[in-house]
Protein backbone atom coordinates (compact mmCIF):
# COMPACT_ATOMS: atom_id res chain seq x y z
CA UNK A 1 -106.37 -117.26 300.06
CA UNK A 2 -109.59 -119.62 299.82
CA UNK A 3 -110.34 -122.15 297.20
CA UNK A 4 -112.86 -124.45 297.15
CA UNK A 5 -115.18 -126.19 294.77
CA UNK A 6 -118.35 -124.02 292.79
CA UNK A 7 -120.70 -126.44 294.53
CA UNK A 8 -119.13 -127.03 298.11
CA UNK A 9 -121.11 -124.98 299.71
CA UNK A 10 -124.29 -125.21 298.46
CA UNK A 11 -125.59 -127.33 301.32
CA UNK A 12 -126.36 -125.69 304.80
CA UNK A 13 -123.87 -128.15 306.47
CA UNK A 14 -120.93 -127.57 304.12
CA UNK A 15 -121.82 -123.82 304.47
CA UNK A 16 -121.40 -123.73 308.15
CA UNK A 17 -118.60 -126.19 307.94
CA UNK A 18 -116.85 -123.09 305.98
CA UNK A 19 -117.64 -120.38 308.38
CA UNK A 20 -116.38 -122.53 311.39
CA UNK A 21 -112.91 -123.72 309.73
CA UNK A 22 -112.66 -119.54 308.57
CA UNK A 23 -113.95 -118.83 312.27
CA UNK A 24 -111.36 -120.85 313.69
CA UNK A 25 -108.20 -120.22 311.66
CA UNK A 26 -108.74 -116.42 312.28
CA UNK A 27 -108.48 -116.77 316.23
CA UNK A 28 -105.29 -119.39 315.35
CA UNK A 29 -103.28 -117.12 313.06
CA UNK A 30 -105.70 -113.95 312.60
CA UNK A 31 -106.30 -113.47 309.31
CA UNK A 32 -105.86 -110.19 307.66
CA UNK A 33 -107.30 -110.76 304.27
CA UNK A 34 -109.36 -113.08 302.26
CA UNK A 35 -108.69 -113.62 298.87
CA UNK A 36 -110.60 -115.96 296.33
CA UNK A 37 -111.45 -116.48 292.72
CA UNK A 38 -114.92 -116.06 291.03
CA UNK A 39 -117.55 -115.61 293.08
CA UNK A 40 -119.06 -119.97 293.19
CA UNK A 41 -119.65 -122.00 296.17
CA UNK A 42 -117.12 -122.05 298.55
CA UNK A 43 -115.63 -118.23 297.51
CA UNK A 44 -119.23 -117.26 297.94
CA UNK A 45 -119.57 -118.04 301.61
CA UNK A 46 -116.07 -116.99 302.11
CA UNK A 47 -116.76 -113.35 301.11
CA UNK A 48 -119.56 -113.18 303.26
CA UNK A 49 -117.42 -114.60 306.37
CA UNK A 50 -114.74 -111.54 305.91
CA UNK A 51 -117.96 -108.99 305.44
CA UNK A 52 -118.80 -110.05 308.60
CA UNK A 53 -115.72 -109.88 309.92
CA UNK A 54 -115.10 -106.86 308.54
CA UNK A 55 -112.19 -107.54 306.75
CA UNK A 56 -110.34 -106.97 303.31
CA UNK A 57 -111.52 -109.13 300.52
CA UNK A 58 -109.92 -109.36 297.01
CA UNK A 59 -111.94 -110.99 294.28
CA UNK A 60 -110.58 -112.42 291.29
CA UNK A 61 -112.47 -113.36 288.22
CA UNK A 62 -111.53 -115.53 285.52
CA UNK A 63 -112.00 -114.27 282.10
CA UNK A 64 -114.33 -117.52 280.41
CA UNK A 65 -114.99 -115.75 277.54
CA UNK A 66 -111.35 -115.67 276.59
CA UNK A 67 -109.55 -118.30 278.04
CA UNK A 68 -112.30 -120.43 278.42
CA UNK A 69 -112.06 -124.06 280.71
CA UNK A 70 -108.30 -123.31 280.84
CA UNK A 71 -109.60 -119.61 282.84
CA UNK A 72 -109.41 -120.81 286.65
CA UNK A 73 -105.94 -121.85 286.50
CA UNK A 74 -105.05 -118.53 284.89
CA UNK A 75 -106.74 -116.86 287.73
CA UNK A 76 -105.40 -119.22 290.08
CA UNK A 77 -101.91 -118.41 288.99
CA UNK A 78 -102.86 -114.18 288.88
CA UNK A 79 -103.93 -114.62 292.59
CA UNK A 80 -100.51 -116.19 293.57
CA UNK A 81 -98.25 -113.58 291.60
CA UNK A 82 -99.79 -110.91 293.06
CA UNK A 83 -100.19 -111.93 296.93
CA UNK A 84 -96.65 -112.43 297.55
CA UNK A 85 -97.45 -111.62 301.25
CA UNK A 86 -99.87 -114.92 301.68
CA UNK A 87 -99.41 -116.87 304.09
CA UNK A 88 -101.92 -119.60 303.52
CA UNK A 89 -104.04 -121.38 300.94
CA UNK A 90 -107.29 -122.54 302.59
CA UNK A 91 -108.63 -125.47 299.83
CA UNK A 92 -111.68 -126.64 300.47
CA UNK A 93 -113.05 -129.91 298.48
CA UNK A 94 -113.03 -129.33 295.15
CA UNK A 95 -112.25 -130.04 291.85
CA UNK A 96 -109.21 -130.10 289.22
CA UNK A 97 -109.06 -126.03 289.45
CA UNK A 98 -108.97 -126.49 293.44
CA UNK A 99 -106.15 -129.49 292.85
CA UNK A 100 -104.57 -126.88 290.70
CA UNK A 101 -104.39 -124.23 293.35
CA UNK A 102 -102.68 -126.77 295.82
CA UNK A 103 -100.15 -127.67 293.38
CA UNK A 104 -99.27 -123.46 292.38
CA UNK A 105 -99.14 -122.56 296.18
CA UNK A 106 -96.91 -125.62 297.03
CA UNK A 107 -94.60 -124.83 294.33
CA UNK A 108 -94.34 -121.28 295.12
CA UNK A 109 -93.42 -122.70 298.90
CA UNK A 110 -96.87 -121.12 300.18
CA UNK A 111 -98.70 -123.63 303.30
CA UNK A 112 -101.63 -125.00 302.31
CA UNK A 113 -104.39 -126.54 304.40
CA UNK A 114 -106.99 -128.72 303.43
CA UNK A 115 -110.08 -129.21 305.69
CA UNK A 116 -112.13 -132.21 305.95
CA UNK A 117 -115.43 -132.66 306.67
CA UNK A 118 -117.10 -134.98 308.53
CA UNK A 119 -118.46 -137.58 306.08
CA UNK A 120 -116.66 -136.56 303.17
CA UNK A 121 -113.28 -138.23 304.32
C-alpha cells in the first residue's frame, strides 16, 4: 500500500525519488501488489511504476462529494479493511491524510516505512 502527499510528486526529482524507493523495495521484498487512494501526486506515479512493472494495482477513491474533507481517512480506513494480506504501508511525505494512514496501519499491527528524501529531512 502507497500513500503519499497530492503534491509530492509533482517535481521531476520527487518523481524519480518514488520510482527508485518502489524500484528498490520490489527487489528487497518483491512486491505483489500496489494499492493507493485517489489518483494525486504520489499515487499517481505509483500506478504508473506497477504498469510498468506489470503488476496488480487497486485504486481507491474517496467519495468528496459525500463525506467531504473527512473522505481520505474513510478511504484510508476502506483500503486497510479490505487488504488484510498487506504487508507494508509505503508513506511518502505528506500531509494529515498521509499521518492518518501511518497511524491506521500501525494500529492494525501493519509495518510501515517512511522514505526520506534528500533535502527534505
Amino acid at each position: 500500500m502507497i500513500c503519499g502527499g497530492a503534491d509530492f510528486g509533482n517535481r521531476i526529482e520527487e518523481a524519480l525519488f518514488i520510482r527508485q524507493v518502489l524500484g528498490a523495495l520490489h527487489k528487497e521484498h518483491t512486491v505483489h501488489e500496489v494499492v493507493v487512494g485517489d489518483l494525486l501526486g504520489t499515487c499517481v506515479h505509483a500506478v504508473n511504476w506497477s504498469g510498468d512493472n506489470a503488476m496488480p494495482t487497486s485504486i481507491y477513491t474517496g467519495d468528496w462529494n459525500r463525506y467531504g474533507s473527512a473522505a481520505a481517512g474513510r478511504c484510508n480506513a476502506k483500503m486497510l479493511e479490505e487488504n488484510d494480506d498487506i504487508g507494508m504501508v509505503v508513506a511518502f511525505p505528506g500531509g494529515s491524510d498521509v499521518a492518518d494512514m501511518v497511524r491506521k496501519a500501525l494500529i492494525k499491527g501493519v509495518k510501515v516505512y517512511a522514505p526520506v528524501m534528500k533535502g527534505r529531512e
